[in-house]
PDB file of N, CA and C in Angstrom:
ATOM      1  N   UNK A   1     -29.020  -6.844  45.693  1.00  0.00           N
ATOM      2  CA  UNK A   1     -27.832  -7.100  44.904  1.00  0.00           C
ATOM      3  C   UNK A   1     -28.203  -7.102  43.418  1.00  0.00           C
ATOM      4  N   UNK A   2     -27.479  -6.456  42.707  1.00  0.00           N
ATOM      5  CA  UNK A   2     -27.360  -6.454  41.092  1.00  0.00           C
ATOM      6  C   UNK A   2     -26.577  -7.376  40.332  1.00  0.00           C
ATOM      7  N   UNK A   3     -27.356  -7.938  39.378  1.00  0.00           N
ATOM      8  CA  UNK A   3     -26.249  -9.587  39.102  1.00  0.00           C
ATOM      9  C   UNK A   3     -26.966  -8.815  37.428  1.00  0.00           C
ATOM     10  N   UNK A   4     -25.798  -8.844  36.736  1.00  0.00           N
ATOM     11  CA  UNK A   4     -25.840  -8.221  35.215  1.00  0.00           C
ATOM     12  C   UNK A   4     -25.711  -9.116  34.258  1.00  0.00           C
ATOM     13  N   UNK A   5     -26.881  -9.610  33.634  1.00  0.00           N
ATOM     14  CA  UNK A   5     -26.692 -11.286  32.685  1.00  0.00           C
ATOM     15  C   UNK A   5     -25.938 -10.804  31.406  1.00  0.00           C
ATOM     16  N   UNK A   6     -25.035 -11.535  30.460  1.00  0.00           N
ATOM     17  CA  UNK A   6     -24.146 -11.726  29.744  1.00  0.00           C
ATOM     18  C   UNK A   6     -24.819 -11.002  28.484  1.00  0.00           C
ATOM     19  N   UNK A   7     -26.439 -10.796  28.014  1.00  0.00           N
ATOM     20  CA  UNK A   7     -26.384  -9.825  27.273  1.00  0.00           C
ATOM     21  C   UNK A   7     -26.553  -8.202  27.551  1.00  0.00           C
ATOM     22  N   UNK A   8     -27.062  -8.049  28.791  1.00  0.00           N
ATOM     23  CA  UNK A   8     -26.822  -6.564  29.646  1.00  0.00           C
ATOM     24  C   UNK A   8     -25.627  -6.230  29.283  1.00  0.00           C
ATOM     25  N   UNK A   9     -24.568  -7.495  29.351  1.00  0.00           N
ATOM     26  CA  UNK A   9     -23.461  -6.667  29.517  1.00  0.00           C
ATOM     27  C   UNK A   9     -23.027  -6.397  28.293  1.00  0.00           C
ATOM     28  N   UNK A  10     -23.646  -7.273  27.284  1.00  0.00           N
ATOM     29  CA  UNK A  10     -23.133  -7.308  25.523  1.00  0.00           C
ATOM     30  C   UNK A  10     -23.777  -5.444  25.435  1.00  0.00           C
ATOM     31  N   UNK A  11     -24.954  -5.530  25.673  1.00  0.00           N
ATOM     32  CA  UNK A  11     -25.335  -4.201  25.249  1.00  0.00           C
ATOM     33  C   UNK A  11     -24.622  -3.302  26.019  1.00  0.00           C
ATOM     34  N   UNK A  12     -24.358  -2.980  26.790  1.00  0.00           N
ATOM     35  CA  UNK A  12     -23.465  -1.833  27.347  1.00  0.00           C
ATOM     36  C   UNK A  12     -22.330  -1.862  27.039  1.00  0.00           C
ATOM     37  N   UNK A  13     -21.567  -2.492  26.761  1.00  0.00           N
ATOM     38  CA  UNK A  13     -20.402  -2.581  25.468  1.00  0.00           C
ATOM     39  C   UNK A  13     -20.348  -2.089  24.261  1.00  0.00           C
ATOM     40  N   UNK A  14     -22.011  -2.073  23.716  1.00  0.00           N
ATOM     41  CA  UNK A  14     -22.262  -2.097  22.427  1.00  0.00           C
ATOM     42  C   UNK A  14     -22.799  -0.080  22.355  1.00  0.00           C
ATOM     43  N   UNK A  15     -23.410  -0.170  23.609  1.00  0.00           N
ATOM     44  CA  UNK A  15     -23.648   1.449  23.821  1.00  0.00           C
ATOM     45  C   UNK A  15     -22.719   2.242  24.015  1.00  0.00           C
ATOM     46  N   UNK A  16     -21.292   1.699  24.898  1.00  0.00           N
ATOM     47  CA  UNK A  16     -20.136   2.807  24.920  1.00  0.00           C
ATOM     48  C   UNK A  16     -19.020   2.447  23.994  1.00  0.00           C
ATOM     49  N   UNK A  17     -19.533   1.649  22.696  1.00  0.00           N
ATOM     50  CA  UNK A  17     -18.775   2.251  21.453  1.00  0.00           C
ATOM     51  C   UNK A  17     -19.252   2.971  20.795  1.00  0.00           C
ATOM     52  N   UNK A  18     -21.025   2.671  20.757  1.00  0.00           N
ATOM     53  CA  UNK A  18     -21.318   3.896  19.877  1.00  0.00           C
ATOM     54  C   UNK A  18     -21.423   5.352  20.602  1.00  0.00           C
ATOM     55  N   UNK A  19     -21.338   5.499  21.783  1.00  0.00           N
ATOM     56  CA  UNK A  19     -21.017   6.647  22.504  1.00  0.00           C
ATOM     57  C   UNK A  19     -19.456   7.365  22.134  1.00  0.00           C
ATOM     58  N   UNK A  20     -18.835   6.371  22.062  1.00  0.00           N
ATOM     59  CA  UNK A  20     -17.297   6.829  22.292  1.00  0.00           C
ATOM     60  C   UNK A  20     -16.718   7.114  20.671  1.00  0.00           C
ATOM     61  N   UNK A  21     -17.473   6.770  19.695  1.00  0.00           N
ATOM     62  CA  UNK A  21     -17.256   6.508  18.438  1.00  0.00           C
ATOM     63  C   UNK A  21     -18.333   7.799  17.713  1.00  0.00           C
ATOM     64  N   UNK A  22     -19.329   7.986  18.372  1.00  0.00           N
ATOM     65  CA  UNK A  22     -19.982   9.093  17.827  1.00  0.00           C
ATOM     66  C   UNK A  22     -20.325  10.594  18.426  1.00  0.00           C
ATOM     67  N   UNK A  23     -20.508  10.541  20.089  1.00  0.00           N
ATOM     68  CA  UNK A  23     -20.516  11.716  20.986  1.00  0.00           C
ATOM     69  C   UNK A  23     -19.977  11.279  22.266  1.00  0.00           C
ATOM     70  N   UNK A  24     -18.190  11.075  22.205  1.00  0.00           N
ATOM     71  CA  UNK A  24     -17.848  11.025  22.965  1.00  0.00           C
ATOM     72  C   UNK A  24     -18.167  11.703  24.306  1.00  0.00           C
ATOM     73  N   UNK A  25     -18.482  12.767  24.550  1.00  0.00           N
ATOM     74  CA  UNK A  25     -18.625  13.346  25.456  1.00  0.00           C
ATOM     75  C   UNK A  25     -19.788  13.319  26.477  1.00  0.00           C
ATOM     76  N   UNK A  26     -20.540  12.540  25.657  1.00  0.00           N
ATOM     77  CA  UNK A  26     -21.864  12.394  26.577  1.00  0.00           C
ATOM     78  C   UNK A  26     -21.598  10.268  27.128  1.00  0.00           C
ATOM     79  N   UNK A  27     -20.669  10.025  26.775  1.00  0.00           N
ATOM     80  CA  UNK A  27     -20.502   8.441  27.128  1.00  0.00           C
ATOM     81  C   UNK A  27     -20.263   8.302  29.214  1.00  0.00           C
ATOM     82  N   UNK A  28     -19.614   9.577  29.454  1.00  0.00           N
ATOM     83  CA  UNK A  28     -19.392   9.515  31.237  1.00  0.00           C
ATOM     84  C   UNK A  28     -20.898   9.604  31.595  1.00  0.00           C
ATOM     85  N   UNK A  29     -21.790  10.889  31.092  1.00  0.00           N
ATOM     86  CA  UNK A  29     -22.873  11.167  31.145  1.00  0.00           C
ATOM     87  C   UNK A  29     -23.651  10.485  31.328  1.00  0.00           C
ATOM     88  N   UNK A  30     -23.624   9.113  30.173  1.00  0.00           N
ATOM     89  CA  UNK A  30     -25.212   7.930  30.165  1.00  0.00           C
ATOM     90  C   UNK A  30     -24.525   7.050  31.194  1.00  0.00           C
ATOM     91  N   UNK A  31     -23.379   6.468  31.640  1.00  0.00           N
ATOM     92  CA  UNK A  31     -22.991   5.757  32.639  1.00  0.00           C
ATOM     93  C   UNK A  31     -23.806   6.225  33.874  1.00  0.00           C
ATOM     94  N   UNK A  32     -23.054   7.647  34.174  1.00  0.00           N
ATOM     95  CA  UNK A  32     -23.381   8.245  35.428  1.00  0.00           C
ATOM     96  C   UNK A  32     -25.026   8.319  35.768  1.00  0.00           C
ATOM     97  N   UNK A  33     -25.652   8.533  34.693  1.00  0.00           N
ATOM     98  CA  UNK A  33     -27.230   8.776  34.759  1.00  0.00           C
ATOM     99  C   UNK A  33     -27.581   6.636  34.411  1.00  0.00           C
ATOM    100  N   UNK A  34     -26.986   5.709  34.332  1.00  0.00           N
ATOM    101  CA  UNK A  34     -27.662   4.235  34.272  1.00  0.00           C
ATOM    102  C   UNK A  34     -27.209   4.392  35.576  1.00  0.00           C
ATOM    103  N   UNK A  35     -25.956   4.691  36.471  1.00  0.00           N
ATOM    104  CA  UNK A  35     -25.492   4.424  37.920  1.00  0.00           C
ATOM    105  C   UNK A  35     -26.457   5.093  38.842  1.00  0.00           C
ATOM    106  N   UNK A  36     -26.994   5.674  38.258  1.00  0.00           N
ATOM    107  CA  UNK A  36     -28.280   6.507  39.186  1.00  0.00           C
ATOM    108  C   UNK A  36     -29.603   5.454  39.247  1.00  0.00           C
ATOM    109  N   UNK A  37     -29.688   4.871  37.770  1.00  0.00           N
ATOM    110  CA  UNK A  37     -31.275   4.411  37.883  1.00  0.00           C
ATOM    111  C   UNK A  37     -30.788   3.324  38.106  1.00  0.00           C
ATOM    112  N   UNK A  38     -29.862   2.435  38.437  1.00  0.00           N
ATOM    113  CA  UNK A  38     -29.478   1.330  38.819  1.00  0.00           C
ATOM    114  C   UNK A  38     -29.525   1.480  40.353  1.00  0.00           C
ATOM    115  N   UNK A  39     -29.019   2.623  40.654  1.00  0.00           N
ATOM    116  CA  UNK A  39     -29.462   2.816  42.545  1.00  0.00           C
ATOM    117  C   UNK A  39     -31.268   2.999  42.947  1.00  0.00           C
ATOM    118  N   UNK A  40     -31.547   3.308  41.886  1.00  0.00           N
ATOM    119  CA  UNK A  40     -32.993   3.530  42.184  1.00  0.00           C
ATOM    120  C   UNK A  40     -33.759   2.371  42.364  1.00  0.00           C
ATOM    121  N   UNK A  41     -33.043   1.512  41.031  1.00  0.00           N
ATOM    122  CA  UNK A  41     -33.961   0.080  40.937  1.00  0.00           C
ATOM    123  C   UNK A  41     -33.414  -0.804  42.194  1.00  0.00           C
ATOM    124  N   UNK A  42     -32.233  -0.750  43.198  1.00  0.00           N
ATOM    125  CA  UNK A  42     -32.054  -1.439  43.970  1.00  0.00           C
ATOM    126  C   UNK A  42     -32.832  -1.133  45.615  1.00  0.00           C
ATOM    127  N   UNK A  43     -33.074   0.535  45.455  1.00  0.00           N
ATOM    128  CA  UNK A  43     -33.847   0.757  46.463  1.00  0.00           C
ATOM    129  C   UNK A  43     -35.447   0.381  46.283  1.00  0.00           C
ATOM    130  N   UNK A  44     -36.077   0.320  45.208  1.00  0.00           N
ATOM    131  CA  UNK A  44     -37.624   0.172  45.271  1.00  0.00           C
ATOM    132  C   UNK A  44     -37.611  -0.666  43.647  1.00  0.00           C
ATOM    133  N   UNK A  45     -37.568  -1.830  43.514  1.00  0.00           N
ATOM    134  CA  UNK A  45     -37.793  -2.253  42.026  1.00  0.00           C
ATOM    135  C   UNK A  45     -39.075  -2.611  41.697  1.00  0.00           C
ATOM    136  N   UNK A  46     -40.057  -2.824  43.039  1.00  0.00           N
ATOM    137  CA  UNK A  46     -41.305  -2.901  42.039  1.00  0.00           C
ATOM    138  C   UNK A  46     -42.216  -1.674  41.753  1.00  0.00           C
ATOM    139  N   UNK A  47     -41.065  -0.606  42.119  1.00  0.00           N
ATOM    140  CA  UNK A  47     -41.984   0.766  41.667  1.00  0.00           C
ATOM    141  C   UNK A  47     -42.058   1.144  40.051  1.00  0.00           C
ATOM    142  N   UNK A  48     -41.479   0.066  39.727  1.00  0.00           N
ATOM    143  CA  UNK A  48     -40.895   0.404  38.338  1.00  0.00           C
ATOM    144  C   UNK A  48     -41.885  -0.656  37.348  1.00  0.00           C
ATOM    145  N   UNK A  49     -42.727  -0.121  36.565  1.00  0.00           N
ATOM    146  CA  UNK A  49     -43.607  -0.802  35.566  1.00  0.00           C
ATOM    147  C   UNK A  49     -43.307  -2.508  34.869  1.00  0.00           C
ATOM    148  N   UNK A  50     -44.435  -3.073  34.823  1.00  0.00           N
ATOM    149  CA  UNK A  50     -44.096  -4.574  34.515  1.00  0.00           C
ATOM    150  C   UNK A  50     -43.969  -4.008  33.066  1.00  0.00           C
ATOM    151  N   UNK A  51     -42.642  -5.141  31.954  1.00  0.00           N
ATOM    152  CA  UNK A  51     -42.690  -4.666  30.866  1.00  0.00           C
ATOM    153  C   UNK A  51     -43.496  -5.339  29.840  1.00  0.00           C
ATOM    154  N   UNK A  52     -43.323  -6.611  30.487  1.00  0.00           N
ATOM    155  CA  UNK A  52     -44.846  -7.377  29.304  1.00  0.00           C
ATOM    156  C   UNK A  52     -45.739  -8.048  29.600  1.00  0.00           C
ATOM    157  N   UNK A  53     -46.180  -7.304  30.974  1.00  0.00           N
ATOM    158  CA  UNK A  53     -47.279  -7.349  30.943  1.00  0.00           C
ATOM    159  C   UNK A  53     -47.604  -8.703  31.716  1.00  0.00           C
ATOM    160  N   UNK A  54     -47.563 -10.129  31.385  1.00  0.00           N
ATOM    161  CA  UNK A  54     -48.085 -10.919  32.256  1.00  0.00           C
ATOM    162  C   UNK A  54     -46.609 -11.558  32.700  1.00  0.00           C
ATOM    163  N   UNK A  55     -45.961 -11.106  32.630  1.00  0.00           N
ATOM    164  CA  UNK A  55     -44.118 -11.678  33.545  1.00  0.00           C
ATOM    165  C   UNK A  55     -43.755 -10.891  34.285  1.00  0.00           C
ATOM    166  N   UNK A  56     -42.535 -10.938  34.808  1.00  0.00           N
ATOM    167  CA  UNK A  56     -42.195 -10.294  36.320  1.00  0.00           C
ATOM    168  C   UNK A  56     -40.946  -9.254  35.826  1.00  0.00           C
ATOM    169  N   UNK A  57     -40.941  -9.268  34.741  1.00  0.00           N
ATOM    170  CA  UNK A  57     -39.988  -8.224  33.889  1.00  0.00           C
ATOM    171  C   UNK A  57     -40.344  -6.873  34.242  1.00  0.00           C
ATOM    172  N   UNK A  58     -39.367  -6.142  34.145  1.00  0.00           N
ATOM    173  CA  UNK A  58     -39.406  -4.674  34.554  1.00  0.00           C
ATOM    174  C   UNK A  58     -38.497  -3.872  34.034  1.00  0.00           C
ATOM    175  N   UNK A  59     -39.154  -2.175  33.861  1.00  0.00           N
ATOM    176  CA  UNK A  59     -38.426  -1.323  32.564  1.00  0.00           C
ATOM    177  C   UNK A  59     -38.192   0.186  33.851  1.00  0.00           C
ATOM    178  N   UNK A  60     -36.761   0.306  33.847  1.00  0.00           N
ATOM    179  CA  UNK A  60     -36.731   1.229  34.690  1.00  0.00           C
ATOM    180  C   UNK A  60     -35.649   2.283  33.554  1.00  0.00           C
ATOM    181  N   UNK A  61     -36.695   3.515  32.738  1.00  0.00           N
ATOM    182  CA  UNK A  61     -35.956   4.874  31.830  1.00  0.00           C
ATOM    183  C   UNK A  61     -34.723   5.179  32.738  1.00  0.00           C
ATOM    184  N   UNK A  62     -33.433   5.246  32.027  1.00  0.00           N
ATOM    185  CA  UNK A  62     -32.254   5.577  32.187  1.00  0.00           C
ATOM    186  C   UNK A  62     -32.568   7.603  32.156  1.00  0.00           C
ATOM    187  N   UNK A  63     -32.238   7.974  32.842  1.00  0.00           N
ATOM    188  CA  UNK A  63     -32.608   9.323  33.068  1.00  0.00           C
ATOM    189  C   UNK A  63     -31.914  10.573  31.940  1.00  0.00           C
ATOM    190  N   UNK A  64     -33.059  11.047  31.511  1.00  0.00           N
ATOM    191  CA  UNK A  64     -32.032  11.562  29.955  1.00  0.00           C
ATOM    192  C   UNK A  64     -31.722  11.531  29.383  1.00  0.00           C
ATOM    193  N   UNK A  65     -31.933   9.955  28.819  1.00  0.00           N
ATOM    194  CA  UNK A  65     -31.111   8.705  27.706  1.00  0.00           C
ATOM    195  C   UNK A  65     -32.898   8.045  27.151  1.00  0.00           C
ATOM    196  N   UNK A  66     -32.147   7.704  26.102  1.00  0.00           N
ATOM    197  CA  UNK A  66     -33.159   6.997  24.862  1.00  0.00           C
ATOM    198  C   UNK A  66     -32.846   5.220  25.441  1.00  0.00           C
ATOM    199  N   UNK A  67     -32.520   5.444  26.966  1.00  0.00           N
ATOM    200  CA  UNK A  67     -32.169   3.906  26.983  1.00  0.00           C
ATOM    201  C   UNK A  67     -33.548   3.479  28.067  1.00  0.00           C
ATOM    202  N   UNK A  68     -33.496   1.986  28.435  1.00  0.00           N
ATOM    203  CA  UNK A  68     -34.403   1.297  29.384  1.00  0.00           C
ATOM    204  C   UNK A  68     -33.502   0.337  30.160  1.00  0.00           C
ATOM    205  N   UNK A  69     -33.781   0.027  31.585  1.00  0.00           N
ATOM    206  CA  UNK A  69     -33.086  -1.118  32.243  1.00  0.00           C
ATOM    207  C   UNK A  69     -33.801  -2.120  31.641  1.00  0.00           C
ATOM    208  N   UNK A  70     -34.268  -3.299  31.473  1.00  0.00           N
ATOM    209  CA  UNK A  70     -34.946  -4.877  31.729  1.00  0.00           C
ATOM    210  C   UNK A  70     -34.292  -5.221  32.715  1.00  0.00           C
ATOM    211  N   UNK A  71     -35.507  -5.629  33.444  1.00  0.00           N
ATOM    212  CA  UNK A  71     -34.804  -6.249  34.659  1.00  0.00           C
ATOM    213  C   UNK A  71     -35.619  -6.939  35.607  1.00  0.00           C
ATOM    214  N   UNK A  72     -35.307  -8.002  36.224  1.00  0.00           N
ATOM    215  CA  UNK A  72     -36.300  -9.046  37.052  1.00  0.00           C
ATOM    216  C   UNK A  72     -35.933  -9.021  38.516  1.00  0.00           C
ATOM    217  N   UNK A  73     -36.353  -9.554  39.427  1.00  0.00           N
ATOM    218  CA  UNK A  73     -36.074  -9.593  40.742  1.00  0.00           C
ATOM    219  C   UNK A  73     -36.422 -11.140  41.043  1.00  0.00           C
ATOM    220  N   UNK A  74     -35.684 -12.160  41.421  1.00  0.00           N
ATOM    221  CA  UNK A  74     -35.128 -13.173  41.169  1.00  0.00           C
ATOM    222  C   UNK A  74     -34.605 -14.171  42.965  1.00  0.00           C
ATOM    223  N   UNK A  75     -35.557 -14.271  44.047  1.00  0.00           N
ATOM    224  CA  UNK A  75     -35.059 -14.424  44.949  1.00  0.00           C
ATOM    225  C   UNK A  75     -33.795 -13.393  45.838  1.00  0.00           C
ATOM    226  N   UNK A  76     -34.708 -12.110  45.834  1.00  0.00           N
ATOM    227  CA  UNK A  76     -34.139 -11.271  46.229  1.00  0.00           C
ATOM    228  C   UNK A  76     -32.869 -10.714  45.344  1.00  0.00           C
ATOM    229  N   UNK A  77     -32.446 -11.214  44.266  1.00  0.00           N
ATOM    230  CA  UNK A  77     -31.262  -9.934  43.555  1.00  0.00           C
ATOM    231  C   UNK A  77     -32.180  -9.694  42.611  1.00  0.00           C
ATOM    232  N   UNK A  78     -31.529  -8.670  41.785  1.00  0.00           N
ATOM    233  CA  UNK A  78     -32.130  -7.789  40.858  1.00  0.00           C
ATOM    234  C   UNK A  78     -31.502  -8.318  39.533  1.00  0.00           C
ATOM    235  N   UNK A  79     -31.601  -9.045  38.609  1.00  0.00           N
ATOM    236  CA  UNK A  79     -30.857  -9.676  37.822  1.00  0.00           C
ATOM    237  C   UNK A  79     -31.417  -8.476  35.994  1.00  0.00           C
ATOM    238  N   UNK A  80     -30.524  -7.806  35.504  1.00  0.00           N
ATOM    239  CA  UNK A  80     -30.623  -6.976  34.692  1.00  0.00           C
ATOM    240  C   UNK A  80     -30.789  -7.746  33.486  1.00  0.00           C
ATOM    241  N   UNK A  81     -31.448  -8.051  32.743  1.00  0.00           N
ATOM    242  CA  UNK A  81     -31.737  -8.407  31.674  1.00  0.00           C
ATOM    243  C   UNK A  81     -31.010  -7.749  30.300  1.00  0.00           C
ATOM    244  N   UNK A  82     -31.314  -6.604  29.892  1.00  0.00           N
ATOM    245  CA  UNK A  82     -31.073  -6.002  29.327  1.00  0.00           C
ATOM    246  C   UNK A  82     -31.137  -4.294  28.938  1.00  0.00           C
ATOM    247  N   UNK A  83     -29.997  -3.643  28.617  1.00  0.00           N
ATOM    248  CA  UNK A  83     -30.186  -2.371  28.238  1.00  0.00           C
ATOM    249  C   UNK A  83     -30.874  -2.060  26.759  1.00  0.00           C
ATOM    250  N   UNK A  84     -31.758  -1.322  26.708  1.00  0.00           N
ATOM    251  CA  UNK A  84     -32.658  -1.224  25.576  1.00  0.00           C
ATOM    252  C   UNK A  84     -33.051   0.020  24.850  1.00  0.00           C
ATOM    253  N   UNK A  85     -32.787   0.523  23.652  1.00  0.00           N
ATOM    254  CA  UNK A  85     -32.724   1.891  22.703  1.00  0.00           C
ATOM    255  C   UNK A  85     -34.501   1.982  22.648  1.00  0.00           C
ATOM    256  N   UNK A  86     -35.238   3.180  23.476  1.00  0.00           N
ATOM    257  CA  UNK A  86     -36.588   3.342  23.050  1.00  0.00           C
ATOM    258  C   UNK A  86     -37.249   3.027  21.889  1.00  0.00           C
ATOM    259  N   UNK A  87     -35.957   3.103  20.694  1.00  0.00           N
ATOM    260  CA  UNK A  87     -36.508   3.668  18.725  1.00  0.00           C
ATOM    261  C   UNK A  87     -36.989   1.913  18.733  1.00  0.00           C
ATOM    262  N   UNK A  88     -36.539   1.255  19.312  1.00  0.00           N
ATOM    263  CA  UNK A  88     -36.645  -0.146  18.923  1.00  0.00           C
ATOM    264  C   UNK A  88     -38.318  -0.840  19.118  1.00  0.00           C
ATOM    265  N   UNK A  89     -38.731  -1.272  18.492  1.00  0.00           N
ATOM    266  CA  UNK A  89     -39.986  -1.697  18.028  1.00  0.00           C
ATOM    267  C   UNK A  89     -39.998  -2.849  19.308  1.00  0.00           C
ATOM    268  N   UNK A  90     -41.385  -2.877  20.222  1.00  0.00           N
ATOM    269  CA  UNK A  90     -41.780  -3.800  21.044  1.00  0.00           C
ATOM    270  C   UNK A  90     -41.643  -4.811  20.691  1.00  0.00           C
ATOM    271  N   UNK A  91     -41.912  -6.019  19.379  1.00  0.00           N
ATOM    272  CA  UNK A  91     -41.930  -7.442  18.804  1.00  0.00           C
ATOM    273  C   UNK A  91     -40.680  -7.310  19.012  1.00  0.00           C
ATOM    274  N   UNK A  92     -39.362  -6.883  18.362  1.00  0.00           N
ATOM    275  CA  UNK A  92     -38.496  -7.270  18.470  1.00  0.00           C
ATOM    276  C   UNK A  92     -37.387  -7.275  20.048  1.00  0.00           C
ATOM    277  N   UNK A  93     -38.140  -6.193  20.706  1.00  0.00           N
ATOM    278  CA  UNK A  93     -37.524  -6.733  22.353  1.00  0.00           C
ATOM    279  C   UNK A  93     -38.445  -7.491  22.955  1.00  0.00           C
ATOM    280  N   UNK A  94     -39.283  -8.119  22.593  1.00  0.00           N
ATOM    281  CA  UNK A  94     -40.239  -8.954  23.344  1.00  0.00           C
ATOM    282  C   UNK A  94     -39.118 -10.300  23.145  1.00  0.00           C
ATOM    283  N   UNK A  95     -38.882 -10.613  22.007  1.00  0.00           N
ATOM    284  CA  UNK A  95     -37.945 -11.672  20.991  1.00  0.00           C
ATOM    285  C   UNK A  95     -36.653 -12.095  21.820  1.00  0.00           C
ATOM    286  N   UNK A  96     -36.085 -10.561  21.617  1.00  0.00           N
ATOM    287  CA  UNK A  96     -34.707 -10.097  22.418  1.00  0.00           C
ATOM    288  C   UNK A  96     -34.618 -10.831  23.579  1.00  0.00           C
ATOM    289  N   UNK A  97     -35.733 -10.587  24.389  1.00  0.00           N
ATOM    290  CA  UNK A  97     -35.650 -10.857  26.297  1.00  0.00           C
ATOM    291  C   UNK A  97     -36.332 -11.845  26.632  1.00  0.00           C
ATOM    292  N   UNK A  98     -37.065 -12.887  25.550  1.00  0.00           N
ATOM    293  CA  UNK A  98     -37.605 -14.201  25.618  1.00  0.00           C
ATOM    294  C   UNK A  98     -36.445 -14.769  25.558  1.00  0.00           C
ATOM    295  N   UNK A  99     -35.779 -14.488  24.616  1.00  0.00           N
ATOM    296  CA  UNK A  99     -34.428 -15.824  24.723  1.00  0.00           C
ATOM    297  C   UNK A  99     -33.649 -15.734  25.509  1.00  0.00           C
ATOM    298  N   UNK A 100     -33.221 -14.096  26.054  1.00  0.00           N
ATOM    299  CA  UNK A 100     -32.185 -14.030  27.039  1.00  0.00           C
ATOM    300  C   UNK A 100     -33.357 -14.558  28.460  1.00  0.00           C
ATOM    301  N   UNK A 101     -34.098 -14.359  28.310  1.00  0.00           N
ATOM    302  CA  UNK A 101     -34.811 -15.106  30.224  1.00  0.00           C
ATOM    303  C   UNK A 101     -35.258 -16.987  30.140  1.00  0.00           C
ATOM    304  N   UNK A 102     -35.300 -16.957  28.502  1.00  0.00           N
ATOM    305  CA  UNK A 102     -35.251 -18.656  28.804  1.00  0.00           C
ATOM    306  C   UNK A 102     -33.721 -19.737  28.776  1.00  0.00           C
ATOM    307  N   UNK A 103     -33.227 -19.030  28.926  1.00  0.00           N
ATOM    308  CA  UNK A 103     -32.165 -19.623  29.317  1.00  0.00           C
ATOM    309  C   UNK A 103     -31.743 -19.677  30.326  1.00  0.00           C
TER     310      UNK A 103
END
């Protein structure tokens, strides 16, 4: 099961305005290709790389997209952390997904 925490969902809000606001046409596109790697991460999630390394965090590439899942596995659901832009500098999503997982 996929349980999508409250800033996953801020960022995917925040991705299909700037989709819809700058290349509309590719906004069905990055859905359809996260609905893919979201089926992927529910069939096998620990095939998918730890993201920092000594936590149980995990980065599964959105297929074709400059994006990343975050995402943990949590007593059996898959709880999504966050959607994440590659250009973005490691310190500052390390920052990002410390505060959203200590809470």
């Amino acid at each position: 099961m996929i349980v999508c925490l409250p800033g996953a969902l801020r960022d995917l809000r925040r991705i299909a305005r700037w989709y819809r606001r700058r290349r509309p046409a590719y906004e069905g596109r990055f859905f359809q290709r996260l609905r893919v790697t979201i089926g992927l991460i529910e069939r096998a999630p620990e095939s998918f790389p730890l993201m920092l390394g000594d936590t149980d965090l995990r980065r599964a590439r959105v297929l074709r997209s400059p994006y990343s899942v975050a995402f943990v596995v949590l007593a059996g659901e898959i709880h999504v952390v966050a959607v994440i832009h590659g250009a973005r500098s490691h310190g500052a999503v390390r920052r990002q997904l410390r505060k959203r997982t200590s809470r």
